[in-house]
C-alpha atoms as a PDB file:
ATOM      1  CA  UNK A   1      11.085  -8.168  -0.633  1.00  0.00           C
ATOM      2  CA  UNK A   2      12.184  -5.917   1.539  1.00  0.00           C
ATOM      3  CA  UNK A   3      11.247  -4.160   4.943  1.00  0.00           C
ATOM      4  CA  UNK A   4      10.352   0.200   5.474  1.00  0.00           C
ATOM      5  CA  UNK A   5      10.477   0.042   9.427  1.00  0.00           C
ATOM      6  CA  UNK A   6       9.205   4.228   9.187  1.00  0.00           C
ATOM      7  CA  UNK A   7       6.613   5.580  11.790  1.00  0.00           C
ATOM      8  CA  UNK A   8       6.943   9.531  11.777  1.00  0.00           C
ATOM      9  CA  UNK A   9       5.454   9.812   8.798  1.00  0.00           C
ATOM     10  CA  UNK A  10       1.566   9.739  10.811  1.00  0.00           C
ATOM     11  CA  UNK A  11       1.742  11.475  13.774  1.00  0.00           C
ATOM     12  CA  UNK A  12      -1.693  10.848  15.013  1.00  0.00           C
ATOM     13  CA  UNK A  13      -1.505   7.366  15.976  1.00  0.00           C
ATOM     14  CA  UNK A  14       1.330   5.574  18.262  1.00  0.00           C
ATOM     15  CA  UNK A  15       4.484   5.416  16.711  1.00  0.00           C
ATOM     16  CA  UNK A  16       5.240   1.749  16.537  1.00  0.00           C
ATOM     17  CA  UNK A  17       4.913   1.121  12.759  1.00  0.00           C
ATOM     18  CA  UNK A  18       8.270   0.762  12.631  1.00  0.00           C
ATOM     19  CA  UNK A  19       8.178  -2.942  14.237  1.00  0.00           C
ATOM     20  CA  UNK A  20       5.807  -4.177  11.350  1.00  0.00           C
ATOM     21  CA  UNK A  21       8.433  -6.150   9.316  1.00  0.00           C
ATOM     22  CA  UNK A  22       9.918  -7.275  11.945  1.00  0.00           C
ATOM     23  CA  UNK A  23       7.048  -8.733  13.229  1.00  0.00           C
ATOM     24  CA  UNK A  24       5.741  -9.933   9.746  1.00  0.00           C
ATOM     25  CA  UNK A  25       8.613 -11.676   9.556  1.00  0.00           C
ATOM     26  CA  UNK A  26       8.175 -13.283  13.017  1.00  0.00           C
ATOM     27  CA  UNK A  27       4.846 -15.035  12.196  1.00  0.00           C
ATOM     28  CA  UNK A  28       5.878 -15.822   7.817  1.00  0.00           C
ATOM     29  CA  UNK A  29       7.346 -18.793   9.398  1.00  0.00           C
ATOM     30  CA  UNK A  30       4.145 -20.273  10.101  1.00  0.00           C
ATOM     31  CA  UNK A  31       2.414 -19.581   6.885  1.00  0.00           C
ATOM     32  CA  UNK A  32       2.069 -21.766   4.482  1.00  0.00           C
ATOM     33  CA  UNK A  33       3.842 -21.484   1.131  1.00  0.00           C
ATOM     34  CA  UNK A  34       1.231 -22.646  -2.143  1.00  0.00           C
ATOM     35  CA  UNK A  35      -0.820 -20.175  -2.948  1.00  0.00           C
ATOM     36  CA  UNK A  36      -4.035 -22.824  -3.559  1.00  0.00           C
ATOM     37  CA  UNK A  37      -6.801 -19.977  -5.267  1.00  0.00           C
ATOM     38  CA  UNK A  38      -3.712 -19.565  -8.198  1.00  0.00           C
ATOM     39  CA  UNK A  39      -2.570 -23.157  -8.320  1.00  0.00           C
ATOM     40  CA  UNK A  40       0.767 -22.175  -7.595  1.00  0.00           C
ATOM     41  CA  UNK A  41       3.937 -22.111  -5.388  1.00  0.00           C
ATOM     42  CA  UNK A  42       5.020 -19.150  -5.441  1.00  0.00           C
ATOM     43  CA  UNK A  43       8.377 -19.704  -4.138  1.00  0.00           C
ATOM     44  CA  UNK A  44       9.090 -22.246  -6.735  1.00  0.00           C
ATOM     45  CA  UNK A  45       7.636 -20.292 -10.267  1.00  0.00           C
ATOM     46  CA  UNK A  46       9.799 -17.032  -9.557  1.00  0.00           C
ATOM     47  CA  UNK A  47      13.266 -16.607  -7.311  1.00  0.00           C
ATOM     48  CA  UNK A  48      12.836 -13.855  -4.451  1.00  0.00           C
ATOM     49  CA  UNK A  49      15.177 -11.918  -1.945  1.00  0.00           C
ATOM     50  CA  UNK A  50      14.582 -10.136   1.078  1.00  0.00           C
ATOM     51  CA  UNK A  51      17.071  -7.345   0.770  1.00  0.00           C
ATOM     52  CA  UNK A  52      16.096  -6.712   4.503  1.00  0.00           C
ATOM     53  CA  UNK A  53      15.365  -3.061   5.970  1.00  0.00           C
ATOM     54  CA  UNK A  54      15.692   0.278   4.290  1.00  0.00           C
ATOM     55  CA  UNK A  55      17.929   1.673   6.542  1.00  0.00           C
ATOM     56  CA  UNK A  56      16.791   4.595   8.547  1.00  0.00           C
ATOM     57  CA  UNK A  57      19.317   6.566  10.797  1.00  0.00           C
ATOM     58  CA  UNK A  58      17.564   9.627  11.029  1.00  0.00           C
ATOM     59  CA  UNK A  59      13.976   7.772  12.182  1.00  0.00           C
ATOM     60  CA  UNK A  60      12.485  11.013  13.839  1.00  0.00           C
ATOM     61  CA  UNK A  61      13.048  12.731  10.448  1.00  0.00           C
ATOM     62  CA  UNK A  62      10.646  12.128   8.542  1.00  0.00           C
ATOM     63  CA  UNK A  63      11.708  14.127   5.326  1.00  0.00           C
ATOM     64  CA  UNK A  64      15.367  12.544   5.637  1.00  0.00           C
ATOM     65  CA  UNK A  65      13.435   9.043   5.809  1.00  0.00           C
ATOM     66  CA  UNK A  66      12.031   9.537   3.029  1.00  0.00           C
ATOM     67  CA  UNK A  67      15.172  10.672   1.182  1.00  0.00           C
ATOM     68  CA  UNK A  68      16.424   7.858   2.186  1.00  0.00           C
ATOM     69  CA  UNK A  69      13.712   5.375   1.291  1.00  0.00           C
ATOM     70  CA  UNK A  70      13.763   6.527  -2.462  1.00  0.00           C
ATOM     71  CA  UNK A  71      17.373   6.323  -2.787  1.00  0.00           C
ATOM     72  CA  UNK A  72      16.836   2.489  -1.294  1.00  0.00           C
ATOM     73  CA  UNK A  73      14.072   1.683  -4.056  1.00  0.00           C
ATOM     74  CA  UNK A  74      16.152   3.891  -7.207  1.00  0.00           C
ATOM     75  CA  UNK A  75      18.497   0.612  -6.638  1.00  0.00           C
ATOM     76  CA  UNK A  76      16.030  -2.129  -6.992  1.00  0.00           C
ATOM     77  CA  UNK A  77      14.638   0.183 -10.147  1.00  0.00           C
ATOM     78  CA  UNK A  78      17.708  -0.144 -11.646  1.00  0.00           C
ATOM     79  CA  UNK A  79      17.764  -4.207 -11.375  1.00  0.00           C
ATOM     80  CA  UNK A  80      14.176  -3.519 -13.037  1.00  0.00           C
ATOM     81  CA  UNK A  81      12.712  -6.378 -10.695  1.00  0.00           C
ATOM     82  CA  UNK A  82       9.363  -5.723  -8.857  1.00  0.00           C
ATOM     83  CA  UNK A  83       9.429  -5.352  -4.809  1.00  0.00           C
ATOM     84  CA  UNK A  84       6.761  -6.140  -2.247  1.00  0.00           C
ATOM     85  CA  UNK A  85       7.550  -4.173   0.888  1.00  0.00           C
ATOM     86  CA  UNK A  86       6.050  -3.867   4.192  1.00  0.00           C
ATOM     87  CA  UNK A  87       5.870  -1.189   6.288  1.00  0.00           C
ATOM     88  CA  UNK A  88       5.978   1.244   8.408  1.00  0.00           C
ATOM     89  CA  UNK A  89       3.393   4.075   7.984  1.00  0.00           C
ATOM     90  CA  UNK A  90       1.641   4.865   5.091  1.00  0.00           C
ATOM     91  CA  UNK A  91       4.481   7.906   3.945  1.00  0.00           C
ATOM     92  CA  UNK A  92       6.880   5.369   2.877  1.00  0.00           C
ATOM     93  CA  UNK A  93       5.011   4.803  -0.254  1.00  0.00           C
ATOM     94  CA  UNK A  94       5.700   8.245  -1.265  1.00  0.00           C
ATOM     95  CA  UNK A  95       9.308   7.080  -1.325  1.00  0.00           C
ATOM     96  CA  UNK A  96       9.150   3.809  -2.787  1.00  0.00           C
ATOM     97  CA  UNK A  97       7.397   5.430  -5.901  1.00  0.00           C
ATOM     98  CA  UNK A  98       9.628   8.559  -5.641  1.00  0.00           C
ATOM     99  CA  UNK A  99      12.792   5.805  -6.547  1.00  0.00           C
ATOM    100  CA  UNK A 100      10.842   2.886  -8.790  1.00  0.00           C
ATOM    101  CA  UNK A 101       9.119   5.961 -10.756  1.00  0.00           C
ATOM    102  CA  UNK A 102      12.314   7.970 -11.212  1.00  0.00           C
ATOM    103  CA  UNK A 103      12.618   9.809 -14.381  1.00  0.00           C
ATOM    104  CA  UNK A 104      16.152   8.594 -15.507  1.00  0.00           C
ATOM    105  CA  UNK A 105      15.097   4.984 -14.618  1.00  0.00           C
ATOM    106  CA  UNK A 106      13.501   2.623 -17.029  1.00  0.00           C
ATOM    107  CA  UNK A 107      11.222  -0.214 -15.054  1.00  0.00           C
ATOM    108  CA  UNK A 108       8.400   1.570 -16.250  1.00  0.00           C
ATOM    109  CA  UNK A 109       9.586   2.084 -19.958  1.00  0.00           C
ATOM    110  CA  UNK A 110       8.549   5.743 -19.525  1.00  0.00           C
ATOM    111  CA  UNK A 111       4.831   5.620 -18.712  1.00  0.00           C
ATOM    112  CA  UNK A 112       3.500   6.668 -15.354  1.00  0.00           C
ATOM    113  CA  UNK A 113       2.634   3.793 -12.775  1.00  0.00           C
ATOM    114  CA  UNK A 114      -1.570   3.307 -12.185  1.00  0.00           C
ATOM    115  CA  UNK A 115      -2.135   2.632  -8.354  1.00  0.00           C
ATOM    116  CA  UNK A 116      -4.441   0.287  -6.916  1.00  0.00           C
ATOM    117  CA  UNK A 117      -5.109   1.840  -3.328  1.00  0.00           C
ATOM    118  CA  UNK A 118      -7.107  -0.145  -1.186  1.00  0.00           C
ATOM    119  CA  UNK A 119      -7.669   2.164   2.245  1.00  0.00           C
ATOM    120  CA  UNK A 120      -9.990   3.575   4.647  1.00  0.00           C
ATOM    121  CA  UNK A 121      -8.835   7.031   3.397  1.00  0.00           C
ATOM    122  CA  UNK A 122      -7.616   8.972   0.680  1.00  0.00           C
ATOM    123  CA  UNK A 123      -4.185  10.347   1.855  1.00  0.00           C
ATOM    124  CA  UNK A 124      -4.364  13.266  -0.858  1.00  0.00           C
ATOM    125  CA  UNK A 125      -4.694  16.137   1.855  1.00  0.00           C
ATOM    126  CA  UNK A 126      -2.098  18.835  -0.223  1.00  0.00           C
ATOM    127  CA  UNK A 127      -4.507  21.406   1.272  1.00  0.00           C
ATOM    128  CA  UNK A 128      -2.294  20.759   4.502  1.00  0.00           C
ATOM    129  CA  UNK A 129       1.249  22.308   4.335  1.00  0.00           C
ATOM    130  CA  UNK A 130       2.499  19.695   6.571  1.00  0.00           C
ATOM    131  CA  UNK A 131       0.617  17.119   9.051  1.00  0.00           C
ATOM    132  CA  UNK A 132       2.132  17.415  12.405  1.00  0.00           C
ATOM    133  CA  UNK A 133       5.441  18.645  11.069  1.00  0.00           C
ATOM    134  CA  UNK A 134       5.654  16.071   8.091  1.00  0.00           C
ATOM    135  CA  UNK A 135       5.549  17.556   5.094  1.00  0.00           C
ATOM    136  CA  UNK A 136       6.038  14.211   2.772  1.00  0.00           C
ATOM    137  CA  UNK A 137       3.617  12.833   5.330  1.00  0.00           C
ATOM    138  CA  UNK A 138       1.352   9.509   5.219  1.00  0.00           C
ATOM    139  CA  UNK A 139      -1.029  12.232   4.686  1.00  0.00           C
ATOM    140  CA  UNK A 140       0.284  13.738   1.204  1.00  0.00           C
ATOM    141  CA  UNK A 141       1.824  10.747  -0.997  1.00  0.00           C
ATOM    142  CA  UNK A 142      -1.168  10.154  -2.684  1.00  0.00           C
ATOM    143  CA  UNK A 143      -1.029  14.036  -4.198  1.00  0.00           C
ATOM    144  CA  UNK A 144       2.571  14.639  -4.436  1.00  0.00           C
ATOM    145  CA  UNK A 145       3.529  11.699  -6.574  1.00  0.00           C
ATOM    146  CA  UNK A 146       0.736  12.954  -8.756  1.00  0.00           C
ATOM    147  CA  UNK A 147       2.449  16.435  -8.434  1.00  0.00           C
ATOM    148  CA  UNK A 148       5.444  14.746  -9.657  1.00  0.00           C
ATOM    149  CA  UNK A 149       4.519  13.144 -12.623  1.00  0.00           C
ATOM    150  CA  UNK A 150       5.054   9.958 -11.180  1.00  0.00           C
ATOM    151  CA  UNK A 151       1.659   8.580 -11.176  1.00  0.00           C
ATOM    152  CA  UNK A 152      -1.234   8.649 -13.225  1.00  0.00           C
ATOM    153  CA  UNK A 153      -4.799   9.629 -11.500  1.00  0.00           C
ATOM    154  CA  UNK A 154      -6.886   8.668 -14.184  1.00  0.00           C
ATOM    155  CA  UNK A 155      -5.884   5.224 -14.553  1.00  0.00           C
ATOM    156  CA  UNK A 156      -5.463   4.523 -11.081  1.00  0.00           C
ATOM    157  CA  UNK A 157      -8.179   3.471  -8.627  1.00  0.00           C
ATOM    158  CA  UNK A 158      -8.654   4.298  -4.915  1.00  0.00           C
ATOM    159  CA  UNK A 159     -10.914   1.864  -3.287  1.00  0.00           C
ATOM    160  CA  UNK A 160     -12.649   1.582   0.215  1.00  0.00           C
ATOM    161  CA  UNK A 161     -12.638   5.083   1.719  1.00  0.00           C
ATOM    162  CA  UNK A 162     -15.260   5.234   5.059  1.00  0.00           C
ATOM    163  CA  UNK A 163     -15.344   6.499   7.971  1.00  0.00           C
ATOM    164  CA  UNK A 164     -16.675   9.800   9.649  1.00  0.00           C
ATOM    165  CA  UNK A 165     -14.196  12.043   8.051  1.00  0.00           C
ATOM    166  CA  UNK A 166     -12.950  16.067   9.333  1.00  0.00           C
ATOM    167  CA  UNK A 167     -14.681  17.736   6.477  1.00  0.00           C
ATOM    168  CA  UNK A 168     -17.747  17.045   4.718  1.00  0.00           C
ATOM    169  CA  UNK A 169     -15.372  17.635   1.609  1.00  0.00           C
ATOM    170  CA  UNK A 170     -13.058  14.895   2.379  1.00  0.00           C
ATOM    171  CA  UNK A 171     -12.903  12.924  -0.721  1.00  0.00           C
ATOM    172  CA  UNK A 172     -13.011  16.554  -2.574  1.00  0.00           C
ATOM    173  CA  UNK A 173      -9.010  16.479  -3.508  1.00  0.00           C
ATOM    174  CA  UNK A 174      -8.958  13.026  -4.781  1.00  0.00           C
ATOM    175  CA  UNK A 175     -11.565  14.122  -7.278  1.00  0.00           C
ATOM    176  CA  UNK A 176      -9.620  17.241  -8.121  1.00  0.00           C
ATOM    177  CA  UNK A 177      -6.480  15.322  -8.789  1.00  0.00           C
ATOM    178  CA  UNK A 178      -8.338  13.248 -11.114  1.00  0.00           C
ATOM    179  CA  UNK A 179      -8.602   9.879  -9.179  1.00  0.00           C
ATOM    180  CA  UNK A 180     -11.169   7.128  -9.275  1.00  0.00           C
ATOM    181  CA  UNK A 181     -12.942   6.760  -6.220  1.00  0.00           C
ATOM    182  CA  UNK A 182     -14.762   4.169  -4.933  1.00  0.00           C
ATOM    183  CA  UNK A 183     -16.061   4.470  -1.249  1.00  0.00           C
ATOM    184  CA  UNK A 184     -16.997   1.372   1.314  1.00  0.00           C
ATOM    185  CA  UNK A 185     -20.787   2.691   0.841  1.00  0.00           C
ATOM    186  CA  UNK A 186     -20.298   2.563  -3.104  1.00  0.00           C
ATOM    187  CA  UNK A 187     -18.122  -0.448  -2.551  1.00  0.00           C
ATOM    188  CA  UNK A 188     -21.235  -2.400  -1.001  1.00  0.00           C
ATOM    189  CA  UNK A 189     -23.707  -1.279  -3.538  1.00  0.00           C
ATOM    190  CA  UNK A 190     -21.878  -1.700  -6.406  1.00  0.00           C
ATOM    191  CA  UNK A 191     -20.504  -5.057  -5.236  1.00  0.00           C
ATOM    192  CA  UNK A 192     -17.243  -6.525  -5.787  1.00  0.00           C
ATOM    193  CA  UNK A 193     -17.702  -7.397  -9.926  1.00  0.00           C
ATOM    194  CA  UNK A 194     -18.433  -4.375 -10.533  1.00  0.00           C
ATOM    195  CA  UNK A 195     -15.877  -2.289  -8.699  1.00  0.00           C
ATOM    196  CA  UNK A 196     -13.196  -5.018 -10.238  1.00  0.00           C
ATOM    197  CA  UNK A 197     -14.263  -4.287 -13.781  1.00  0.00           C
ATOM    198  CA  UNK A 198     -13.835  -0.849 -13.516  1.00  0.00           C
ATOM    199  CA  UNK A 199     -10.388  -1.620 -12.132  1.00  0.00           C
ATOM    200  CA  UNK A 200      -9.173  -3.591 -14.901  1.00  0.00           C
ATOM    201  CA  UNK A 201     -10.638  -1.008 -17.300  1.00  0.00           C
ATOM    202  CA  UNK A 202      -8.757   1.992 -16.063  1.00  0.00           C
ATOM    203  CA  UNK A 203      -5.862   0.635 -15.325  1.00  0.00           C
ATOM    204  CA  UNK A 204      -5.387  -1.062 -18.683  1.00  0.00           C
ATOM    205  CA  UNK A 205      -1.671  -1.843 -19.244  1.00  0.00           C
ATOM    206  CA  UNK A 206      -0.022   0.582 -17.337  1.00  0.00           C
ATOM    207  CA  UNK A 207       2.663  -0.325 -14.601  1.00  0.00           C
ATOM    208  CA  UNK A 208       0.721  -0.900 -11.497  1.00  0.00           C
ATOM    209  CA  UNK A 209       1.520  -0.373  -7.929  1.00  0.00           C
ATOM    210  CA  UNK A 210      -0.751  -2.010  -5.306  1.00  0.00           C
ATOM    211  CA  UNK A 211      -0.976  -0.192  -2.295  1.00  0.00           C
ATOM    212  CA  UNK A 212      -2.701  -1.763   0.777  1.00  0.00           C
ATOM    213  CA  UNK A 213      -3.659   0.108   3.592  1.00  0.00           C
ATOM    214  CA  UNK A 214      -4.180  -2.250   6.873  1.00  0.00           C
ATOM    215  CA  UNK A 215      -7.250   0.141   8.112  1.00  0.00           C
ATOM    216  CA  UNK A 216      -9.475  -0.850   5.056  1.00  0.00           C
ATOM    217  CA  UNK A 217      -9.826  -4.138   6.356  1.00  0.00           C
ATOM    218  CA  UNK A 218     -12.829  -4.136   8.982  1.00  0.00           C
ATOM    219  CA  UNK A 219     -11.557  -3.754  12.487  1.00  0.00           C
ATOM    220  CA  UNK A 220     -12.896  -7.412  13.286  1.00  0.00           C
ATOM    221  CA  UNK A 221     -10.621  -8.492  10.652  1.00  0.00           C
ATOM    222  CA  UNK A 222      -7.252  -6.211  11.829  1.00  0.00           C
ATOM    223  CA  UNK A 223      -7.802  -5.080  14.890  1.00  0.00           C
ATOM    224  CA  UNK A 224      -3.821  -3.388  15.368  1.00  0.00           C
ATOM    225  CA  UNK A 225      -4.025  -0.677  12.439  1.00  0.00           C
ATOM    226  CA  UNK A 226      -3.419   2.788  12.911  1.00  0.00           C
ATOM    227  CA  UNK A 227      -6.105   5.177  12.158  1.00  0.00           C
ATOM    228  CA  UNK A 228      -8.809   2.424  13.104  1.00  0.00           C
ATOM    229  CA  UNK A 229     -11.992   3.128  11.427  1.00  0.00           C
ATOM    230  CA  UNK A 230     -14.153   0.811  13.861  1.00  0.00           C
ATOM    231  CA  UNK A 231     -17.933   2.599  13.583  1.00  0.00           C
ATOM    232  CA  UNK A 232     -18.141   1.755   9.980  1.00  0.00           C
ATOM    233  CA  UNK A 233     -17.956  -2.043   8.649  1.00  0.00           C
ATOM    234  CA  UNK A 234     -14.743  -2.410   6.113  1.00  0.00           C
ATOM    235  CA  UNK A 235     -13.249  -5.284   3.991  1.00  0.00           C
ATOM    236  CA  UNK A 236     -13.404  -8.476   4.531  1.00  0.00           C
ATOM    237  CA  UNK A 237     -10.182 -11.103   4.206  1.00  0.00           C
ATOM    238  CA  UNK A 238     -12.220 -12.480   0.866  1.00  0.00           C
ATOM    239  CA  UNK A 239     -13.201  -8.907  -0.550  1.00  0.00           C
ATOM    240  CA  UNK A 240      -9.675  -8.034  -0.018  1.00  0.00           C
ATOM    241  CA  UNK A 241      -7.960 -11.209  -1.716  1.00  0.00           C
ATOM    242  CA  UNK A 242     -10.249 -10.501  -4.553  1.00  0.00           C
ATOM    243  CA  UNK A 243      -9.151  -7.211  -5.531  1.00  0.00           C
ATOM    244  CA  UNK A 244      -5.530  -7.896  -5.301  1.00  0.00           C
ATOM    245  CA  UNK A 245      -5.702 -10.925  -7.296  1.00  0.00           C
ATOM    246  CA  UNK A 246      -7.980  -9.108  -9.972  1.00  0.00           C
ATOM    247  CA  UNK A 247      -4.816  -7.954 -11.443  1.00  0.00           C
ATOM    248  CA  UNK A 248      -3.013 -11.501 -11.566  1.00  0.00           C
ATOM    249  CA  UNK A 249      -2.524 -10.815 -15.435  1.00  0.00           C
ATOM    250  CA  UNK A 250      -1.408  -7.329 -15.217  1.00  0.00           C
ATOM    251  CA  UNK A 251       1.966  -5.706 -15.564  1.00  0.00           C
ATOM    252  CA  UNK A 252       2.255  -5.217 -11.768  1.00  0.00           C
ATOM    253  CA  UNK A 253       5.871  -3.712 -10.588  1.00  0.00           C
ATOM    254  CA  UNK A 254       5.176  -3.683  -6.744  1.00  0.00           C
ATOM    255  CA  UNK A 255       3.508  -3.199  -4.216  1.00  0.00           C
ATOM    256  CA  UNK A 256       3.273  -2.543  -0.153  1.00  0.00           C
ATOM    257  CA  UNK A 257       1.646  -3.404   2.895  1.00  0.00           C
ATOM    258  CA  UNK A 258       1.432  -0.663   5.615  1.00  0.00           C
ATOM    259  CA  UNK A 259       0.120   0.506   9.017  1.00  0.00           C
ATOM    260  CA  UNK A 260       0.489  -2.268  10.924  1.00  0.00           C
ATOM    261  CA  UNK A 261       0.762  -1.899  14.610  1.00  0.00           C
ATOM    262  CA  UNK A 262       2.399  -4.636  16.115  1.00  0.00           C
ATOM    263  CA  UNK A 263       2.172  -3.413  20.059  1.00  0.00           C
ATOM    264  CA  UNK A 264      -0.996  -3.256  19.780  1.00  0.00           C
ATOM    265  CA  UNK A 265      -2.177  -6.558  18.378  1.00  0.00           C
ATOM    266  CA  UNK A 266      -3.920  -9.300  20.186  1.00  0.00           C
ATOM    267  CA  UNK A 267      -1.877 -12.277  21.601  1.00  0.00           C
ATOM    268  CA  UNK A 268      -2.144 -14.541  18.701  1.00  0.00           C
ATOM    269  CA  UNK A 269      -0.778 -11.832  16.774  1.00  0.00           C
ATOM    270  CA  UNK A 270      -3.629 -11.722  14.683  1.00  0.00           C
ATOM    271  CA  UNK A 271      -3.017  -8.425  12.656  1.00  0.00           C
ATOM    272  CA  UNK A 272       0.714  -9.663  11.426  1.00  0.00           C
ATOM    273  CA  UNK A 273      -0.756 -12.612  10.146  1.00  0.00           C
ATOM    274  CA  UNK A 274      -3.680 -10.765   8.255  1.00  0.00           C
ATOM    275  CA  UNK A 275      -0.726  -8.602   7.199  1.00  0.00           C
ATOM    276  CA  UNK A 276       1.834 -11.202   6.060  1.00  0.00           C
ATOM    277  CA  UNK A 277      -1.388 -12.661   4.232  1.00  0.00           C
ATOM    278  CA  UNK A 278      -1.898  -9.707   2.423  1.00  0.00           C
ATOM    279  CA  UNK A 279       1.807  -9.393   1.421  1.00  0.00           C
ATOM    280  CA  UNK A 280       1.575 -13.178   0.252  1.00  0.00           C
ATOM    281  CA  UNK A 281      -1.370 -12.036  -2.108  1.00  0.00           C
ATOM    282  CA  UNK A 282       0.637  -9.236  -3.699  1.00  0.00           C
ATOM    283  CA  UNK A 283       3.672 -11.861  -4.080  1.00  0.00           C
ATOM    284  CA  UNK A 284       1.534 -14.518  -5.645  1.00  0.00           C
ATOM    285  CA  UNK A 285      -0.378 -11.841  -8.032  1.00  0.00           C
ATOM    286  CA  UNK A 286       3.683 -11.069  -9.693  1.00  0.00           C
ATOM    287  CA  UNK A 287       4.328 -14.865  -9.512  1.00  0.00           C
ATOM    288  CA  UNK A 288       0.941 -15.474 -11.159  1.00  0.00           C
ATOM    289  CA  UNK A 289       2.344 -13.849 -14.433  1.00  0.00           C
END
């Protein structure tokens, strides 16, 4: 386990993403620890560590961050143990993947990892040569580490795009990268068993890296998310659940919860519990197996 406490990676929103793990960590200690939907204890079946925060010096560089952040994760890669992180904007994935998918590294005996993305958006824009100075932005992981070899589009799924986007185009570069998209509107006519089929069909046996994006969730359910998408209804806690634990028998090597925005939460800290809750999922789904 470890913490990404990174928040210049998305400069439209309030840069206070950097207090999520801290304040994940604040509320764990109420949660409780058997995971009942898997029968399990977590805790007990598999032996974790929380290797604490990435260490950031240069915070308002977001390029060095990043740098940083994938030298972090090229260390776990080489103990070939999966890590559940939480965040921190949604750059630092670009990072973690940049050090578990390393070329000269072997956790993923050589093939390229399959996300499962679970967001309100996309984050492929490589049409933009930087977003607000970033160029590795929370804006651009989901192109670059396709860019890189790193990932594989066509196995991986993105899942739960809404909200009234900039361009009528918006989902556009996901399609030309060679993604599987599924947006909220598809999501909800779909439904959930078919949307999790596909899932386990493209994504086969490949690595897999979940990816969970705090602004999918509907804003009922996590209020104190950057890049709120409130006009349009997203997941619920059950939906969500559901697709993480879809892959409970899968070969999954990580995974990371992001955008949290702790200042801006409501008094019962709410959104760090959804958040921790989420992160519990992901741990349970590597137990699991």
């Amino acid at each position: 386990l470890a913490g990404v406490p990174h928040s210049t990676g998305n400069g439209t929103t309030e840069r206070d993403q950097h207090l999520g793990p801290r304040a994940v960590r604040h509320v764990s200690a109420g949660l409780r620890r058997v995971h009942l939907d898997f029968n399990i204890n977590p805790w007990k079946k598999k032996k974790f560590f929380d290797l604490g925060d990435v260490a950031l010096p240069h915070a308002n560089n977001n390029e060095k961050c990043i740098e940083d952040i994938t030298n972090f994760y090229k260390k776990i890669a080489k103990e070939k143990k999966p890590v559940v992180s939480i965040g921190g904007d949604h750059s630092i994935t670009g990072g973690i993947l940049q050090g578990l998918g390393s070329e000269n590294l072997k956790m993923t005996k050589g093939k390229k990892i399959s996300f499962l993305h679970i967001d309100a958006h996309t984050d492929t824009f490589s049409q933009l040569d930087h977003f607000m100075g970033a160029k590795k932005s929370a804006a651009h992981w989901g192109s670059y580490l396709v860019e890189q070899g790193i990932i594989d589009p066509k196995t991986s799924m993105q899942i739960g795009m809404r909200g009234n986007p900039r361009t009528l185009d918006w989902l556009q570069p996901s399609y030309d990268i060679g993604y599987n998209v599924v947006t909220m509107d598809e999501f909800k006519k779909r439904g959930i068993d078919e949307v999790i089929q596909e899932t386990l069909d493209k994504i086969g046996d490949n690595p897999i890296y979940i990816t969970f994006d705090l602004d999918s969730l509907d804003a009922s359910v996590a209020p104190a998310v950057s890049n709120i998408e409130p006009s349009f209804t997203g997941f619920t806690i059950d939906e969500a659940k559901a697709l993480i634990q879809s892959v409970k028998n899968k070969n999954v090597i990580g995974g990371d919860v992001v955008c949290l925005m702790p200042t801006k939460d409501q008094k019962n800290n709410i959104t760090s519990m959804v958040a921790a809750s989420i992160m519990f999922e992901i741990i349970s789904v590597i137990a699991y197996k």
